[in-house]
Protein backbone atom coordinates (compact mmCIF):
# COMPACT_ATOMS: atom_id res chain seq x y z
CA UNK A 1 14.17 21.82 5.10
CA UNK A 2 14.85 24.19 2.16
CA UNK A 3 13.51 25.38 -0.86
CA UNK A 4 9.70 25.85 0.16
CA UNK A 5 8.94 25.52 -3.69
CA UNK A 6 10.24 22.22 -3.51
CA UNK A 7 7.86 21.52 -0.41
CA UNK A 8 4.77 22.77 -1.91
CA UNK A 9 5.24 20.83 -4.81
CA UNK A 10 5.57 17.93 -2.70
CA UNK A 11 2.60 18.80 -0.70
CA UNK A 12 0.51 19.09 -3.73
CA UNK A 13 1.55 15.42 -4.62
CA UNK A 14 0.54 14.77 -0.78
CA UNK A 15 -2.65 15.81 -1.44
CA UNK A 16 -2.93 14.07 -4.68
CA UNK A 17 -2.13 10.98 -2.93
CA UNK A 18 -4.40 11.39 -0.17
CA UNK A 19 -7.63 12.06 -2.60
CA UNK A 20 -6.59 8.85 -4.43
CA UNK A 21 -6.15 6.92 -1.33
CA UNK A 22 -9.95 7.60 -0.30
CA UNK A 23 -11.42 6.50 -3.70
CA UNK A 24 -8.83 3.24 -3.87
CA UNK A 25 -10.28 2.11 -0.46
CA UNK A 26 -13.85 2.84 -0.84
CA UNK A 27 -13.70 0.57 -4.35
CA UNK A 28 -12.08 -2.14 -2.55
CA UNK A 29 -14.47 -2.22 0.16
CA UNK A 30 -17.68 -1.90 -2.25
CA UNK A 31 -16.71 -4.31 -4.72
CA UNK A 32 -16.02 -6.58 -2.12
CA UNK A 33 -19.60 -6.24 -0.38
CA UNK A 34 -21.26 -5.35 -2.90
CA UNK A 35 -20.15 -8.55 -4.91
CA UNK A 36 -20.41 -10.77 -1.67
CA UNK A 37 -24.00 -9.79 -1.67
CA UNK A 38 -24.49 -10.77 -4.88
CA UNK A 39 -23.82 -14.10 -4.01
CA UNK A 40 -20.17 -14.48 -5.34
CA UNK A 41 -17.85 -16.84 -3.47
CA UNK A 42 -14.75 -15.73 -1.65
CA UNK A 43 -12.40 -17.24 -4.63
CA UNK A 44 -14.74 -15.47 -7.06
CA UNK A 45 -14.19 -12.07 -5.42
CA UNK A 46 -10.51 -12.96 -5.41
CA UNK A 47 -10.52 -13.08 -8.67
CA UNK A 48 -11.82 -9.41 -9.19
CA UNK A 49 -8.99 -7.97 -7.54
CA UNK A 50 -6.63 -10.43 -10.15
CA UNK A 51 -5.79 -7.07 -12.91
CA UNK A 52 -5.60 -5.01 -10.19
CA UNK A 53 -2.54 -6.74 -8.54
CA UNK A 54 -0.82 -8.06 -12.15
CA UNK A 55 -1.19 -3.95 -13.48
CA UNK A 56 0.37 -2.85 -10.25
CA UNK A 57 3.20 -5.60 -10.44
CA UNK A 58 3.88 -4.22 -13.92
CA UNK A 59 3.00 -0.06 -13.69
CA UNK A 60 5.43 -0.27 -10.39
CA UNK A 61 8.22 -1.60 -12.70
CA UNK A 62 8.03 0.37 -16.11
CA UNK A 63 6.39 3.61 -14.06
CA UNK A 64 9.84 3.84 -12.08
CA UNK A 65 11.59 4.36 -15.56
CA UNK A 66 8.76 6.38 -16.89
CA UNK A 67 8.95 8.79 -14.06
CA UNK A 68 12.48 9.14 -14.29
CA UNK A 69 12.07 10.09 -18.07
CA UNK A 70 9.00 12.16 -18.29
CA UNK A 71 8.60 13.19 -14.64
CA UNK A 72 6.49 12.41 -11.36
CA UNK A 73 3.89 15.34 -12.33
CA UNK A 74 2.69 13.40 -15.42
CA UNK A 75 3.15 9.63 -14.11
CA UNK A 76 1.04 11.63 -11.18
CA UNK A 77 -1.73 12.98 -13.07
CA UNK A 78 -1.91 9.36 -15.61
CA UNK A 79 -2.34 7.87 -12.23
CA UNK A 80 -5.48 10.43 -11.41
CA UNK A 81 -7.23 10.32 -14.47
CA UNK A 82 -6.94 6.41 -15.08
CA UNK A 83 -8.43 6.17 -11.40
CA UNK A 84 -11.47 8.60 -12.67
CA UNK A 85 -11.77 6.16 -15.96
CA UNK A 86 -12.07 3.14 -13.70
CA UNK A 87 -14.67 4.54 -11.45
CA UNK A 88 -16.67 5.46 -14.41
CA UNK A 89 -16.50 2.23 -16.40
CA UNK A 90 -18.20 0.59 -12.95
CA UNK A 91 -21.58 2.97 -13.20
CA UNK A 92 -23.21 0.73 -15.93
CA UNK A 93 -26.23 -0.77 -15.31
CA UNK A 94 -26.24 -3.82 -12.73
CA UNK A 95 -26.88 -6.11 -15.37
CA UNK A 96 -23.36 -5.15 -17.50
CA UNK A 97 -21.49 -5.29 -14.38
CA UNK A 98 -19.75 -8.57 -15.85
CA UNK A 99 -16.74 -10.01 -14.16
CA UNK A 100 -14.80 -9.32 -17.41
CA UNK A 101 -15.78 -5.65 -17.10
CA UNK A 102 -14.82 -4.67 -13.13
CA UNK A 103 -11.23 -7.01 -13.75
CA UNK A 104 -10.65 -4.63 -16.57
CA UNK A 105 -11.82 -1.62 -14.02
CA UNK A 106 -9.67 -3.24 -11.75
CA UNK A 107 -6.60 -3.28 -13.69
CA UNK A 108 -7.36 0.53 -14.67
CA UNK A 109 -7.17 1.08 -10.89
CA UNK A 110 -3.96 -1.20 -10.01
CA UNK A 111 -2.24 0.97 -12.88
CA UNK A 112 -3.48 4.53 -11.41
CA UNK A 113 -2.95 3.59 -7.73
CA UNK A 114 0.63 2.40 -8.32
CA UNK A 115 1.52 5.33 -10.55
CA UNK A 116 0.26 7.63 -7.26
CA UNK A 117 1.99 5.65 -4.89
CA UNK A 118 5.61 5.19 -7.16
CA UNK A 119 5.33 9.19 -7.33
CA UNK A 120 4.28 10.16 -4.37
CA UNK A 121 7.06 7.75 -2.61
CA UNK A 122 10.04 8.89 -4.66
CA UNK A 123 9.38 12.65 -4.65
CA UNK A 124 10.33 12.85 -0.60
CA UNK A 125 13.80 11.40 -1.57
CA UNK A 126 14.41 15.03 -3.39
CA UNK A 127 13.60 16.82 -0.51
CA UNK A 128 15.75 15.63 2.29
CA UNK A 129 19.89 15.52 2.19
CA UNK A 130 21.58 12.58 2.16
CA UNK A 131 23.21 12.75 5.64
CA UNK A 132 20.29 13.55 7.27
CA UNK A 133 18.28 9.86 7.47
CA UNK A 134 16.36 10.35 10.79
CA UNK A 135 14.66 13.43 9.30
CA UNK A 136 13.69 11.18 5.90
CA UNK A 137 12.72 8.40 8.40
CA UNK A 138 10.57 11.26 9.73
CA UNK A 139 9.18 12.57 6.42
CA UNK A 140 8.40 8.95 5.33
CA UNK A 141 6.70 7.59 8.23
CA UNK A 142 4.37 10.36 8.18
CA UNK A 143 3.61 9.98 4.95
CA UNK A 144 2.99 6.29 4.55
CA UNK A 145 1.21 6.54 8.10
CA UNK A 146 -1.45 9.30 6.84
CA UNK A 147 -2.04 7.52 3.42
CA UNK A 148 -2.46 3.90 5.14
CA UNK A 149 -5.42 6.20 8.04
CA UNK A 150 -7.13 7.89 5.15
CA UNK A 151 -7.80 4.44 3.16
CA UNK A 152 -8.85 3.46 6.32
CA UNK A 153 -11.46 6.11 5.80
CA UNK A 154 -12.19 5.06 2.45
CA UNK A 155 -13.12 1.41 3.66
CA UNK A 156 -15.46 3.26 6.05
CA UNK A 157 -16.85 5.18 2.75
CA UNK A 158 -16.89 2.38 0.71
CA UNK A 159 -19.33 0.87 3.38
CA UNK A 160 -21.00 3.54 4.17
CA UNK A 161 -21.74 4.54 0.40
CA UNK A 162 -22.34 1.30 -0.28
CA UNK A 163 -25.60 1.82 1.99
CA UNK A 164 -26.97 5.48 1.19
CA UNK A 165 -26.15 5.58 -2.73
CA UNK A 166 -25.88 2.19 -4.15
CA UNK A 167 -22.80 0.85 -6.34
CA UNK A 168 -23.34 2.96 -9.02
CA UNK A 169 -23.95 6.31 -6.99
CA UNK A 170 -20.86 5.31 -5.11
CA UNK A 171 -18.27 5.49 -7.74
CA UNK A 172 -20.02 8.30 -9.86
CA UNK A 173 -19.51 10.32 -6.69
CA UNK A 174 -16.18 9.41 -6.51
CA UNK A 175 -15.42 9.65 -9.96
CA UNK A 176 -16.71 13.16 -9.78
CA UNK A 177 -14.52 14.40 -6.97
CA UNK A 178 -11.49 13.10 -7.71
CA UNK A 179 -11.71 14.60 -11.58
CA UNK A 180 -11.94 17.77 -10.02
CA UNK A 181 -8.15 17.16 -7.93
CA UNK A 182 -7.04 15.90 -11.15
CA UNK A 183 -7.92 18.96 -13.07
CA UNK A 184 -6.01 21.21 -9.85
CA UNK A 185 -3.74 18.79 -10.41
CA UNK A 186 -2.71 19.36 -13.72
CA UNK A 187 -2.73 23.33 -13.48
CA UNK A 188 0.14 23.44 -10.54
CA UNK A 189 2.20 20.43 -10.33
CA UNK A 190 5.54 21.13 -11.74
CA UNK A 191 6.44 20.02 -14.58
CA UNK A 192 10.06 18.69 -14.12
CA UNK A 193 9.59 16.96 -10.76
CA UNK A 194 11.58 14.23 -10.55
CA UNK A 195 12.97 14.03 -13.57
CA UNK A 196 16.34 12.10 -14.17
CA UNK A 197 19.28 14.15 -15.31
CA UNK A 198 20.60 11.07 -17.13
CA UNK A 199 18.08 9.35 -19.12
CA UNK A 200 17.88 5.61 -17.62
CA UNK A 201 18.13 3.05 -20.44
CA UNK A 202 15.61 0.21 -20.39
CA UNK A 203 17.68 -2.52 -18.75
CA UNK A 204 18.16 -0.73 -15.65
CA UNK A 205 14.43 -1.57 -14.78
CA UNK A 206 16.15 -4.11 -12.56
CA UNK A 207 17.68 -2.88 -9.12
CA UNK A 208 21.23 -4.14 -8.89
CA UNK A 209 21.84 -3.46 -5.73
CA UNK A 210 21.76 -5.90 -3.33
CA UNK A 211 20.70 -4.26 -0.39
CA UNK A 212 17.54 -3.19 -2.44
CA UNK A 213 16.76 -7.36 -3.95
CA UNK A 214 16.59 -8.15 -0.46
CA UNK A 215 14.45 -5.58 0.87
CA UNK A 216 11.99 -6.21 -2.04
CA UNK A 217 12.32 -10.21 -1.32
CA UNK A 218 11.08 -9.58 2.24
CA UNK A 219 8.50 -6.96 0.84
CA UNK A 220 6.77 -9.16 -1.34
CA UNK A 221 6.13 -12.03 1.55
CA UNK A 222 5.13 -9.17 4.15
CA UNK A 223 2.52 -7.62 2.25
CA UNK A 224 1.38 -11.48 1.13
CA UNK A 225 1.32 -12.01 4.81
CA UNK A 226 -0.99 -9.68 5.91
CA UNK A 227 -3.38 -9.81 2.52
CA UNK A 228 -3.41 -13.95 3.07
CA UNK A 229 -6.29 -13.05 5.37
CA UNK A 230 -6.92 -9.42 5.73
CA UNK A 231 -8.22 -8.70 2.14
CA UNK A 232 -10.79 -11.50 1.34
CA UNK A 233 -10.84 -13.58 4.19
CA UNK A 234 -11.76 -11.24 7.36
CA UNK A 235 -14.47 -8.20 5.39
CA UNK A 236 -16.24 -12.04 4.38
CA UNK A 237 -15.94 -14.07 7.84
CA UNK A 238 -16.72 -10.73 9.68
CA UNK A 239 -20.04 -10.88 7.45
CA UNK A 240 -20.91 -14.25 6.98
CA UNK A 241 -19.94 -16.33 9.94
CA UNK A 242 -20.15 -13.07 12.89
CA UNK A 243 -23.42 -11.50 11.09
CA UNK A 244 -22.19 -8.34 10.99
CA UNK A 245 -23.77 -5.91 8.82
CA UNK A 246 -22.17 -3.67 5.58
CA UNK A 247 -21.65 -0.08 8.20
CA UNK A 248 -20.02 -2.74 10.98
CA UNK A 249 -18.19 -4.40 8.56
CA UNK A 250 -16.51 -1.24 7.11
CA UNK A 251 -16.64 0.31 9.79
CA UNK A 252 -14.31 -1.88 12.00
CA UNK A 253 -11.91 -2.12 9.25
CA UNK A 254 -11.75 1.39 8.55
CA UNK A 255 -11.04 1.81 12.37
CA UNK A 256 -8.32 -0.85 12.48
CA UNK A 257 -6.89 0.44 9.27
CA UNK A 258 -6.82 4.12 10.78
CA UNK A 259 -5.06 2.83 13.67
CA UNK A 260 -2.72 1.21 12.06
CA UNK A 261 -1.49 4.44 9.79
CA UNK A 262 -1.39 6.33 12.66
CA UNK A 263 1.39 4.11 14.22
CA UNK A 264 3.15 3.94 10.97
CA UNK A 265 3.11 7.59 11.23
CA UNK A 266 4.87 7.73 14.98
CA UNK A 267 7.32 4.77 14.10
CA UNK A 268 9.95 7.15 14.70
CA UNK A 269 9.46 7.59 18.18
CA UNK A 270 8.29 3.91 19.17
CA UNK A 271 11.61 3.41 17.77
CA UNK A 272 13.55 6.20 18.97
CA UNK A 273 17.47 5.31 20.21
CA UNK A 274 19.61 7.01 22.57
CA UNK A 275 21.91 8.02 19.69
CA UNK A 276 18.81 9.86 17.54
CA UNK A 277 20.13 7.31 14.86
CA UNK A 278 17.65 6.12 11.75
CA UNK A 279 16.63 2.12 12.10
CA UNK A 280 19.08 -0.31 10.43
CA UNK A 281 18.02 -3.77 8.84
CA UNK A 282 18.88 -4.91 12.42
CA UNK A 283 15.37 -3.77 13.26
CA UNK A 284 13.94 -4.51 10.14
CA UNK A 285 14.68 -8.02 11.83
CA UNK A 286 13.64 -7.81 15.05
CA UNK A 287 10.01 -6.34 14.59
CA UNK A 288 9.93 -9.29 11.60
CA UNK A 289 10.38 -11.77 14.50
CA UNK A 290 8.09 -9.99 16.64
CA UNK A 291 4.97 -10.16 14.09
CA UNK A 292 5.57 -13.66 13.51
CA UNK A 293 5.07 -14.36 17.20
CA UNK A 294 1.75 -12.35 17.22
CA UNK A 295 0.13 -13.37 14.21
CA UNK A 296 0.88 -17.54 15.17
CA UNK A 297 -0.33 -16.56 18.65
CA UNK A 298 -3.79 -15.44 17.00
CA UNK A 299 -4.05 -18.22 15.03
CA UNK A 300 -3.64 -20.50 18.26
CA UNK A 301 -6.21 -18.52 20.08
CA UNK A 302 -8.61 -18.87 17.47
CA UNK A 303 -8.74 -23.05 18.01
CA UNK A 304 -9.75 -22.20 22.22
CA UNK A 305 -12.82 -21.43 23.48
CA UNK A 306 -12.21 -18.00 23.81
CA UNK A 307 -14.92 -15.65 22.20
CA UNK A 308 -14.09 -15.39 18.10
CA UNK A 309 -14.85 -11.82 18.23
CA UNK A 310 -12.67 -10.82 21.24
CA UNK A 311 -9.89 -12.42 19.81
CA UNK A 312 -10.23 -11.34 16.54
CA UNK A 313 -10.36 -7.61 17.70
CA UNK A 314 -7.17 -8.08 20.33
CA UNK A 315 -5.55 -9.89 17.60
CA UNK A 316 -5.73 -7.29 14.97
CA UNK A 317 -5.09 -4.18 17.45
CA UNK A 318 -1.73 -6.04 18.22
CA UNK A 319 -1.15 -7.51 14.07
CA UNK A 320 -1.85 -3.95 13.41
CA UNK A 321 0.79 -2.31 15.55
CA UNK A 322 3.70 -4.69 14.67
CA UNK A 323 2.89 -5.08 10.85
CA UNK A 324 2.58 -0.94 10.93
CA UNK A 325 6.19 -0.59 12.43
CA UNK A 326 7.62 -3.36 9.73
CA UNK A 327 6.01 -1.24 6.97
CA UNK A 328 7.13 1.66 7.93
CA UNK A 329 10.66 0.62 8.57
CA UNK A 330 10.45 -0.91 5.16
CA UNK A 331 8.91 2.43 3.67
CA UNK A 332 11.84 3.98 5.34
CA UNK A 333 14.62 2.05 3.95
CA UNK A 334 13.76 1.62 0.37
CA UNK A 335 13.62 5.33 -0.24
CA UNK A 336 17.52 5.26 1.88
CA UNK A 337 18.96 2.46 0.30
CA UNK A 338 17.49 4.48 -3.31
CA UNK A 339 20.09 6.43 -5.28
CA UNK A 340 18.58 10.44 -5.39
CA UNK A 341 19.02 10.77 -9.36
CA UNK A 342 16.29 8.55 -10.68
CA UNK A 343 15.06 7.64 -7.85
CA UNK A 344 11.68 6.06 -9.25
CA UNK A 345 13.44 3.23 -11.03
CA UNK A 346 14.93 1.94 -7.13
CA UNK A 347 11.56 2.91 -5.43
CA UNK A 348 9.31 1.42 -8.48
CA UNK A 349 11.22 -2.08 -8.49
CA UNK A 350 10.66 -2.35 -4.62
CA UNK A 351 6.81 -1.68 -5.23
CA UNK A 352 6.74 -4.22 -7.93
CA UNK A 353 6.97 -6.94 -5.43
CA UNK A 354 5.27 -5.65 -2.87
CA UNK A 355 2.56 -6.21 -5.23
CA UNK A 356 3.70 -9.16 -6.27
CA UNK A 357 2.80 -10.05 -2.62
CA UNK A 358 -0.54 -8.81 -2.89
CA UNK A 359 -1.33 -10.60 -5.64
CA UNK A 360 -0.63 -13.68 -4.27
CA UNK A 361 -1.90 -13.10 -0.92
CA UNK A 362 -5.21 -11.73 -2.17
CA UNK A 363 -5.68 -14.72 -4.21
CA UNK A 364 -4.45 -17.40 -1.00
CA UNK A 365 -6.83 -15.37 0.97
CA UNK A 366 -9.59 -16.73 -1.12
CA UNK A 367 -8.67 -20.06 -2.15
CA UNK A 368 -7.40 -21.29 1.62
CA UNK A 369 -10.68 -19.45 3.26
CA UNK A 370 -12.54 -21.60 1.05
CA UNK A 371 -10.26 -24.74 1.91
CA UNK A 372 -10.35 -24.12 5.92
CA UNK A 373 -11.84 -20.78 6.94
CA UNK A 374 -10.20 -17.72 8.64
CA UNK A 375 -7.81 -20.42 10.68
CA UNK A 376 -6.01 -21.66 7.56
CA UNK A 377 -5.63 -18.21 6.14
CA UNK A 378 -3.54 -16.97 9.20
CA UNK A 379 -1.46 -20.06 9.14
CA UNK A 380 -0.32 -19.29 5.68
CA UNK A 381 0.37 -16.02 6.91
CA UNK A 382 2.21 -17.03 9.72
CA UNK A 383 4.59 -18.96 6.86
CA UNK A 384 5.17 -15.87 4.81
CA UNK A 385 6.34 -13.95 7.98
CA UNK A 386 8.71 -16.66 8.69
CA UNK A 387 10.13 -15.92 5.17
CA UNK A 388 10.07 -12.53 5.53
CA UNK A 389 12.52 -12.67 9.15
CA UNK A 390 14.72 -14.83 7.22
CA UNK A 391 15.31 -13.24 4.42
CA UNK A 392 15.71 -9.90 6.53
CA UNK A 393 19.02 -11.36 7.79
CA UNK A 394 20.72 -10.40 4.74
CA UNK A 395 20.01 -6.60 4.91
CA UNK A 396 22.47 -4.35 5.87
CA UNK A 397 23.57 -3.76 9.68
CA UNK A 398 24.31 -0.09 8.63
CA UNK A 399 21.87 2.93 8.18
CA UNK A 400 24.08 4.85 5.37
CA UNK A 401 22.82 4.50 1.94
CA UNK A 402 23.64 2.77 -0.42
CA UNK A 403 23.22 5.75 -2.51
CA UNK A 404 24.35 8.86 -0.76
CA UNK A 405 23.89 11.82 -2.51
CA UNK A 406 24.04 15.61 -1.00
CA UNK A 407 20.56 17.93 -1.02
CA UNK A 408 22.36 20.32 -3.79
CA UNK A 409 23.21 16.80 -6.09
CA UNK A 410 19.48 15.73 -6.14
CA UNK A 411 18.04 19.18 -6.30
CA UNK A 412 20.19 19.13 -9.97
């Protein structure tokens, strides 16, 4: 790696990233308790999360051409101070706390975390040299790994808040903290960071590679596979039907989600070759196939007679490490397959649907919990997977880009 400016830039976006990852998992996890305690129904607190996924579908695909125009420091810092609005709009009284008001919070907060994400993603792809894949495999994993362990630690801090200061201490803390890395923010981020050298035009919002469409296709249906009954579903039948408390509740998912980064963050070596070469859409494939197996193989184990809770926690140790290894490959292969001048526009139209997919899994997780429990929910996701290993077939077989462009061309 070269140009240490370059990498403390990036670091600074790192770090940016990470502080927004804490607050974006706390929220989750307190407006999902905190509105399950109020009596809501699982739909209902689907419903909450509704701006949050339509503003990320949409921020993922006009923030790609923004931050190719203006630059990833300022679609960066929108991201951190819309995050700090939406915390702040929440500490109202309990008796404003409409569902109007926390969807609009929530769409504040699909906006700011996809802005993060969109930068934070397509500022590694400047960094690394085109011919050198297993070292951006590398760079990738470990970034996507860390980010996915620390909102682990934000579901534990949603819970935990949840408990010592109440909703509305909860997000005035965090609104407080995070305003202050928005404000370091702001003073050294640099100001050209990613910034196309040829202004994209409007139409090419839209990847047109094909390599890219099919990536996103089996994006969309992963991500909708693992929300079907992660997001609503479990936190709510881990509650209701198991007893456990708020601290348990957050707790174990914080844990699992934890875990989970950290194998997205040593991908590389689980998937190490002989040859030291980068993961095709040959494995993108296999590990596909692989998740399907385990997540029908839950679902099947949750009909014996088997305890609910040991299977639940076996279940999502091995869900966990085979959905963390299809992420990350995914992670991996989006920023490859992205061409290094404008970068944001490739990376932003593969986030759209990805949260596309968590859109409609967060809202399946409520509707088919209410229709047939936590059984019905992995069932559906079981069917997504099956989409996803299908459409899989159609990426590429080779681990060049489709956009290949030397360290000194992006660096431009």
């Amino acid at each position: 790696m070269k140009k240490s400016p370059a990498i403390r830039q990036y670091a600074i976006v790192t770090g940016n990233y990470w502080a927004f990852t804490l607050t974006d998992g706390a929220l989750r996890m307190l407006v999902v308790l905190h509105f399950h305690q109020l009596g809501y129904s699982p739909l209902q607190i689907a419903a909450l999360f509704l701006f949050y996924e339509i503003f990320g579908i949409v921020t993922n695909l006009f923030g790609g051409y923004l931050g190719a125009r203006i630059g990833l420091n300022r679609t960066m810092n929108i991201g951190l101070a819309l995050q700090v609005a939406a915390l702040a709009l929440l500490a109202v009284p309990n008796h404003w706390l409409s569902v109007p008001l926390v969807m609009g919070a929530q769409a504040l907060s699909g906006i700011a975390k996809d802005l993060n994400k969109m930068s934070a993603k397509s500022a590694i792809k400047l960094l690394v040299p085109g011919d050198q894949q297993g070292t951006l495999f590398k760079w990738i994993a470990l970034l996507t790994g860390s980010k996915n362990a620390l909102k682990g630690v934000g579901f534990f801090l949603g819970g935990a808040l949840l408990a010592l200061l109440s909703f509305k201490g909860a997000v005035l803390a965090m609104a407080a903290a995070l305003a202050l890395v928005w404000l370091a923010s702001v003073i050294t981020l640099k100001h050209d960071l990613g910034k196309a050298k040829n202004k994209p035009k409007f139409k090419e919002l839209f990847s047109k590679s094909r390599a890219i469409n099919i990536l996103s296709a089996a994006r969309l249906f992963l991500f909708g596979a693992r929300d079907i009954w992660f997001v609503i579903a479990l936190p709510v039948f881990l509650s209701s039907q198991l007893g456990w408390s708020f601290w348990w509740v957050g707790g174990f998912l914080a844990s699992w989600v934890i875990g989970y980064g950290l194998v997205q963050s040593i991908a590389p070596l689980i998937l190490r070759s002989k040859t030291q070469a980068a993961p095709t859409g040959r494995a993108a494939l296999l590990w596909a196939v692989i998740l399907t197996l385990v997540t029908a193989s839950l679902a099947l184990a949750l009909s014996t007679n088997l305890s609910v809770a040991l299977v639940l926690i076996t279940g999502l140790i091995l869900f966990g490490i085979a959905f963390a290894i299809n992420s990350s490959l995914h992670s991996y292969l989006i920023v490859s397959y992205a061409k290094g001048d404008g970068v944001s526009l490739d990376v932003g139209f593969y986030y759209m649907a990805n949260a596309c997919g968590r859109l409609v899994g967060t809202l399946l997780s409520g509707y088919l919990y209410q229709q047939g429990g936590l059984s019905l929910c992995l069932w559906g996701s079981v069917i997504f997977l099956l989409l996803v290993a299908i459409i899989s077939i159609g990426l590429p077989g080779s681990n060049t880009p489709t956009h290949s462009l030397t360290n000194t061309q992006q660096a431009d």
